[in-house]
N, C-alpha and C. Protein backbone atom coordinates (compact mmCIF):
# COMPACT_ATOMS: atom_id res chain seq x y z
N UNK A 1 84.38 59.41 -65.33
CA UNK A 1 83.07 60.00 -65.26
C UNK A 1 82.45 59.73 -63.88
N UNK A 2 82.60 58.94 -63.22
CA UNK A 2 82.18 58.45 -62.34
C UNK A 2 82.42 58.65 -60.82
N UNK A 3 84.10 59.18 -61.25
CA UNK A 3 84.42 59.79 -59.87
C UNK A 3 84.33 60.97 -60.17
N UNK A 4 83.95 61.84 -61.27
CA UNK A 4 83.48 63.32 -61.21
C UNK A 4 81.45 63.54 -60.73
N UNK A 5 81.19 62.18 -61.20
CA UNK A 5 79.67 62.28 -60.92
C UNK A 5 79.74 62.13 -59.29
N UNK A 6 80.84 61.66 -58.55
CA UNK A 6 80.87 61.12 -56.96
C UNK A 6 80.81 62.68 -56.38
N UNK A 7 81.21 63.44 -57.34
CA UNK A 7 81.70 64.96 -56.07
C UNK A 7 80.62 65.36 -56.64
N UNK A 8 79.38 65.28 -57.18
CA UNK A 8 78.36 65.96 -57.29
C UNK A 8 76.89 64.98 -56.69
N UNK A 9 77.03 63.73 -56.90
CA UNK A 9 75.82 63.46 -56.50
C UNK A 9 75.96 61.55 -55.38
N UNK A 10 75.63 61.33 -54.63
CA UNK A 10 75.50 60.03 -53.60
C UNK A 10 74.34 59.35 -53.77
N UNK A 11 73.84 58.98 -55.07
CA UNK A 11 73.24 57.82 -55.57
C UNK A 11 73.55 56.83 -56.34
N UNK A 12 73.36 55.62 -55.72
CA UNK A 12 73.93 54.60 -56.42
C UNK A 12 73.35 54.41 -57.53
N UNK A 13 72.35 54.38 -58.22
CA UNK A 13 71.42 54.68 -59.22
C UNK A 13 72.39 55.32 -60.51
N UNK A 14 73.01 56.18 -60.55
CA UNK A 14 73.94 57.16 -60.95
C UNK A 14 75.44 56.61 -61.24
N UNK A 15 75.33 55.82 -60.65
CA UNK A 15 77.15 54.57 -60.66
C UNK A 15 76.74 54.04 -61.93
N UNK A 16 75.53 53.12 -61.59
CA UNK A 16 75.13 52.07 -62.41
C UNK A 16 74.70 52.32 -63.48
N UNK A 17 74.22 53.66 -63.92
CA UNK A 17 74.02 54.34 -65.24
C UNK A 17 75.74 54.37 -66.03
N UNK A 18 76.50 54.62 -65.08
CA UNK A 18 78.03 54.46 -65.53
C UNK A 18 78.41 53.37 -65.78
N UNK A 19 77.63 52.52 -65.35
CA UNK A 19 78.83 51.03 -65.63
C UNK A 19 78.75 50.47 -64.32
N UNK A 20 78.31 51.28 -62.98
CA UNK A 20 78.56 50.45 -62.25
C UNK A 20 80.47 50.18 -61.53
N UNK A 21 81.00 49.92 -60.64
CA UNK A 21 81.73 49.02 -59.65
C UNK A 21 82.95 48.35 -60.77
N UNK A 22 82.09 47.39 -61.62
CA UNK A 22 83.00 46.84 -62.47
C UNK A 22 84.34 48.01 -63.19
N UNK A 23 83.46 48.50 -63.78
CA UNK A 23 83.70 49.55 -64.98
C UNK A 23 85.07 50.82 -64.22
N UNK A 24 84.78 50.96 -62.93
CA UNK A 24 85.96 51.63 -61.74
C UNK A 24 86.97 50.82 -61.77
N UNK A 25 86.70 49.28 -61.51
CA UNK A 25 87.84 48.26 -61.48
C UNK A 25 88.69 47.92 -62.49
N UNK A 26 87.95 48.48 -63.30
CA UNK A 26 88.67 47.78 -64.96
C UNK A 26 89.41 49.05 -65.75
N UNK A 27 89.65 50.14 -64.84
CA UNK A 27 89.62 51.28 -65.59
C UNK A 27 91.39 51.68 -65.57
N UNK A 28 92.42 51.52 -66.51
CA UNK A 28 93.29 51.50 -66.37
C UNK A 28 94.04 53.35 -65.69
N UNK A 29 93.39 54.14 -66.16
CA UNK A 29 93.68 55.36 -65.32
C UNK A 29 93.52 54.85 -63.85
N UNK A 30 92.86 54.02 -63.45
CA UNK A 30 92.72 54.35 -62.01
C UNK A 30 93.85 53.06 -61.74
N UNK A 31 94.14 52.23 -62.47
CA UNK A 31 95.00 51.14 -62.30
C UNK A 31 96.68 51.99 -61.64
N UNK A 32 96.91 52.69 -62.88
CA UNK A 32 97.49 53.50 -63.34
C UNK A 32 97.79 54.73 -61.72
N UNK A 33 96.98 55.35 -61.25
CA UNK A 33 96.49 56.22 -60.34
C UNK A 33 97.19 55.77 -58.77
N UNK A 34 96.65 54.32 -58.64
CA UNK A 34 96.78 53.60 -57.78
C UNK A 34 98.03 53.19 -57.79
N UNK A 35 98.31 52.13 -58.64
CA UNK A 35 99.93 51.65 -58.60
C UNK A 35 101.06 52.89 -58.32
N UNK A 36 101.01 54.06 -58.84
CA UNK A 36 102.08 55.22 -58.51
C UNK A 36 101.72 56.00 -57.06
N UNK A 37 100.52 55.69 -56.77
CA UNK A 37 100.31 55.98 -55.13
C UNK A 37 100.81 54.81 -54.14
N UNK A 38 101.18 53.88 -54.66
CA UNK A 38 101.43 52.48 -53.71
C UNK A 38 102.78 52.71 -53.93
N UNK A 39 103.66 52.76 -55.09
CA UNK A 39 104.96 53.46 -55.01
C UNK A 39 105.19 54.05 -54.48
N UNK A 40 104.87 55.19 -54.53
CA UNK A 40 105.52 56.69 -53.71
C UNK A 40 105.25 55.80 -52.28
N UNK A 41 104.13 55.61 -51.84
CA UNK A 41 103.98 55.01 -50.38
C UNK A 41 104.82 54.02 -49.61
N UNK A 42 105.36 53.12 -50.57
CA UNK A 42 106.23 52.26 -50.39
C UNK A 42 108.39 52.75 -50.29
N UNK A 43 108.42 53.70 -51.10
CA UNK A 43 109.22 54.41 -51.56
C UNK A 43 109.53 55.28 -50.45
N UNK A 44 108.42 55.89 -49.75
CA UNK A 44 108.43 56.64 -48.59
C UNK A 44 108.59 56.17 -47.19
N UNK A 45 108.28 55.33 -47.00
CA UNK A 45 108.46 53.64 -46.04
C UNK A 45 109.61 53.30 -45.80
N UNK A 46 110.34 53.06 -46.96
CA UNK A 46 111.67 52.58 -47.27
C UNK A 46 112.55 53.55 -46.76
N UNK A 47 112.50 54.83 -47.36
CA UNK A 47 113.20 55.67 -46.89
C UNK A 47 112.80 56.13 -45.28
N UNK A 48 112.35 56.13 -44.98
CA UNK A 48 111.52 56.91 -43.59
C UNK A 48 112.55 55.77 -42.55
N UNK A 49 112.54 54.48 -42.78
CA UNK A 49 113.46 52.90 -41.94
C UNK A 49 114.55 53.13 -42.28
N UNK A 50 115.32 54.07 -43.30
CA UNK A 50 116.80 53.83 -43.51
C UNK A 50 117.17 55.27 -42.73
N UNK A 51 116.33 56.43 -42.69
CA UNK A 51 116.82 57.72 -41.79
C UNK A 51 116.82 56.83 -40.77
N UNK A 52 115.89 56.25 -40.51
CA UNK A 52 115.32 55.95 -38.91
C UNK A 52 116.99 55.00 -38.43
N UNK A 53 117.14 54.18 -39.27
CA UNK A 53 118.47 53.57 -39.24
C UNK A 53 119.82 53.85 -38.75
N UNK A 54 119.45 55.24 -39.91
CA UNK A 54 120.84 56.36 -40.15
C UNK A 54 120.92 57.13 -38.17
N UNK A 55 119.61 57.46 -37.92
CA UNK A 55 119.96 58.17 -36.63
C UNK A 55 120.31 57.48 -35.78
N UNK A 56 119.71 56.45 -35.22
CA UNK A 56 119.51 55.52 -34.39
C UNK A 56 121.01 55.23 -34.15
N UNK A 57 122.19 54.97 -35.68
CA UNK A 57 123.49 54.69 -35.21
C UNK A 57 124.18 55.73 -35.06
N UNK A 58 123.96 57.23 -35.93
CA UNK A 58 124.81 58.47 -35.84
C UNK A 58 124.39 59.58 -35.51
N UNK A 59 123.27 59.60 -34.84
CA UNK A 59 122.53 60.82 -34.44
C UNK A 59 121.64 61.14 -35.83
N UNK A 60 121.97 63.26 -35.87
CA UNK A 60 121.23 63.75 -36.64
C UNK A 60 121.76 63.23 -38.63
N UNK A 61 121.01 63.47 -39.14
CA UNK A 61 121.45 62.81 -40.74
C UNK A 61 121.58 64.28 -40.95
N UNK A 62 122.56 64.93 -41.74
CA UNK A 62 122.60 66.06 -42.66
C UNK A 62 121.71 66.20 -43.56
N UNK A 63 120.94 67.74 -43.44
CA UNK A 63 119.61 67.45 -44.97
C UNK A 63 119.90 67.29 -45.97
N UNK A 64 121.14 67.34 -46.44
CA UNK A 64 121.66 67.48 -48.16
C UNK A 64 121.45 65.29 -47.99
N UNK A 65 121.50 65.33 -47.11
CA UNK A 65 121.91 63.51 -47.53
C UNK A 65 120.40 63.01 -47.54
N UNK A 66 119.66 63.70 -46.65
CA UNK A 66 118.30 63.26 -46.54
C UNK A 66 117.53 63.83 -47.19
N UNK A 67 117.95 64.89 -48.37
CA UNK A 67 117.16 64.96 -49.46
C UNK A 67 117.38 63.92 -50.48
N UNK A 68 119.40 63.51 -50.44
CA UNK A 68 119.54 62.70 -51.79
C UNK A 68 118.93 61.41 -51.64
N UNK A 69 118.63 61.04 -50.02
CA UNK A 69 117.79 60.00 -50.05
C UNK A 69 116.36 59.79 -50.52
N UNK A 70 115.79 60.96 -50.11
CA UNK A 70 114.88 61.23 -50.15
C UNK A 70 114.55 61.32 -52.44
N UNK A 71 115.27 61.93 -53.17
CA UNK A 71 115.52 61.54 -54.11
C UNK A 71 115.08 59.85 -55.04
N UNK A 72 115.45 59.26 -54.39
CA UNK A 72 115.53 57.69 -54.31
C UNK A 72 114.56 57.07 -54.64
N UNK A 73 113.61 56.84 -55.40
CA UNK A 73 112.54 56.20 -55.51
C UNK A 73 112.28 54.67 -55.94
N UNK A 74 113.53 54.46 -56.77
CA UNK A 74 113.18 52.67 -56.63
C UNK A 74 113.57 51.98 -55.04
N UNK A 75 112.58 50.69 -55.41
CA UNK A 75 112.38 50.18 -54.31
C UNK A 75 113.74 49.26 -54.46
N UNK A 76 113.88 48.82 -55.17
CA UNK A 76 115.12 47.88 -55.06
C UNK A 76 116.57 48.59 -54.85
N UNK A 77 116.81 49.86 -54.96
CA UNK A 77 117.75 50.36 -54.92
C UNK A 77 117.62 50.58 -53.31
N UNK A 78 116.65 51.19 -52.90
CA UNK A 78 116.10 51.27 -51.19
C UNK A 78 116.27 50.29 -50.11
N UNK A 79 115.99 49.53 -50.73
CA UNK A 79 116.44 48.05 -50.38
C UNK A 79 117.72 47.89 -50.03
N UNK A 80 118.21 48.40 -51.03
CA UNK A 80 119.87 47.79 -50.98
C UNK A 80 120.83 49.23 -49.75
N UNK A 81 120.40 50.04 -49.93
CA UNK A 81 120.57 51.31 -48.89
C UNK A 81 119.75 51.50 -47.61
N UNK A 82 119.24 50.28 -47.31
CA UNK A 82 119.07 49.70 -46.32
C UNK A 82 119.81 48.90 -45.62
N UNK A 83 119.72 47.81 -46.24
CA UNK A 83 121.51 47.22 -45.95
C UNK A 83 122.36 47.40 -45.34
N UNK A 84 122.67 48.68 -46.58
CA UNK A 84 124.14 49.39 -46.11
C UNK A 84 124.16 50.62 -45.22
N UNK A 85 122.83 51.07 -44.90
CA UNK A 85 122.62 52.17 -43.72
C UNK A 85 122.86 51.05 -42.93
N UNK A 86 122.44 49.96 -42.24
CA UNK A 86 122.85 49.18 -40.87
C UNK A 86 124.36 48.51 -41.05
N UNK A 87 124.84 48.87 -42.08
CA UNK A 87 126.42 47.51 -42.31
C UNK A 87 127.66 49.05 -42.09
N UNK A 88 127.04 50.37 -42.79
CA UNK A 88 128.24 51.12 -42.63
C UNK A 88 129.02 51.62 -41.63
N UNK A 89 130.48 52.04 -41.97
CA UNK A 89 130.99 52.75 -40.39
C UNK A 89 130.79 54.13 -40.33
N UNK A 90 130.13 54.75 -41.34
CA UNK A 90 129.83 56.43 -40.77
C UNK A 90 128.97 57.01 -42.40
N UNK A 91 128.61 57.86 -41.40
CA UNK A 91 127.32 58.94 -42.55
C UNK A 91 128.33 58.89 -43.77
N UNK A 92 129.21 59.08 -43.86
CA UNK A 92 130.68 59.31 -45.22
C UNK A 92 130.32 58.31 -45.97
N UNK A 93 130.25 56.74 -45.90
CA UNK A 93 130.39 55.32 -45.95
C UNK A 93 128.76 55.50 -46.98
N UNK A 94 127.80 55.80 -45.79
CA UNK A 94 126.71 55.89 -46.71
C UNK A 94 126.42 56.91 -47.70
N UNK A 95 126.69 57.83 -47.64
CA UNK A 95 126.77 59.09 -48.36
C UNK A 95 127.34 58.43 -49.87
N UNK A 96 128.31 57.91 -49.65
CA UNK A 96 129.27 57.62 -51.03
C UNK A 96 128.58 56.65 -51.32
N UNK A 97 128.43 55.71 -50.92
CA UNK A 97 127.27 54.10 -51.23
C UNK A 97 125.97 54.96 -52.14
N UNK A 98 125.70 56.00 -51.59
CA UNK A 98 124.10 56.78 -52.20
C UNK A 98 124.62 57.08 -53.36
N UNK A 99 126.04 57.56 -53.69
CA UNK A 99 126.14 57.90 -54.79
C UNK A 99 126.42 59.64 -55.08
């Protein structure tokens, strides 16, 4: 309610009829909202350092590989294809490691 009352009106008066600050903080949609925006952001990070990786040792990355990376969203799996983007001997090496 509160972030629909924000795109209509800029009084604080109007929060606090809502609940107020607290009531935003405690609100598991936005918990919810937030944590899958810090994912994807993190997720995107990860991947963005392993292309950056991938070129840096073999030039251009093929898009089919830098979509399946791109694919990829756990962080711990990212992690680990990090690794192995700096340990492999060719785009092939990582390609098959991706799976």
């Amino acid at each position: 309610m509160q972030v629909l009352a924000g795109l209509r009106y800029n009084d604080p008066a109007v929060f606090e009829i809502l609940g107020g600050k607290q009531i935003m903080i405690e609100s598991p949609i936005i918990d919810e909202i937030i944590n899958e925006a810090v994912n994807e952001a993190v997720a995107k990070a990860l991947q963005n350092g392993i292309l950056h990786v991938l070129r840096r040792r073999f030039g251009d990355v093929p898009v089919d590989l830098e979509n399946q990376l791109r694919s990829v969203q756990a962080q711990d799996q990212l992690t680990e294809f990090n690794a192995i983007a700096g340990s492999c001997s060719n785009l092939e090496e990582f390609r098959k490691a991706l799976g």
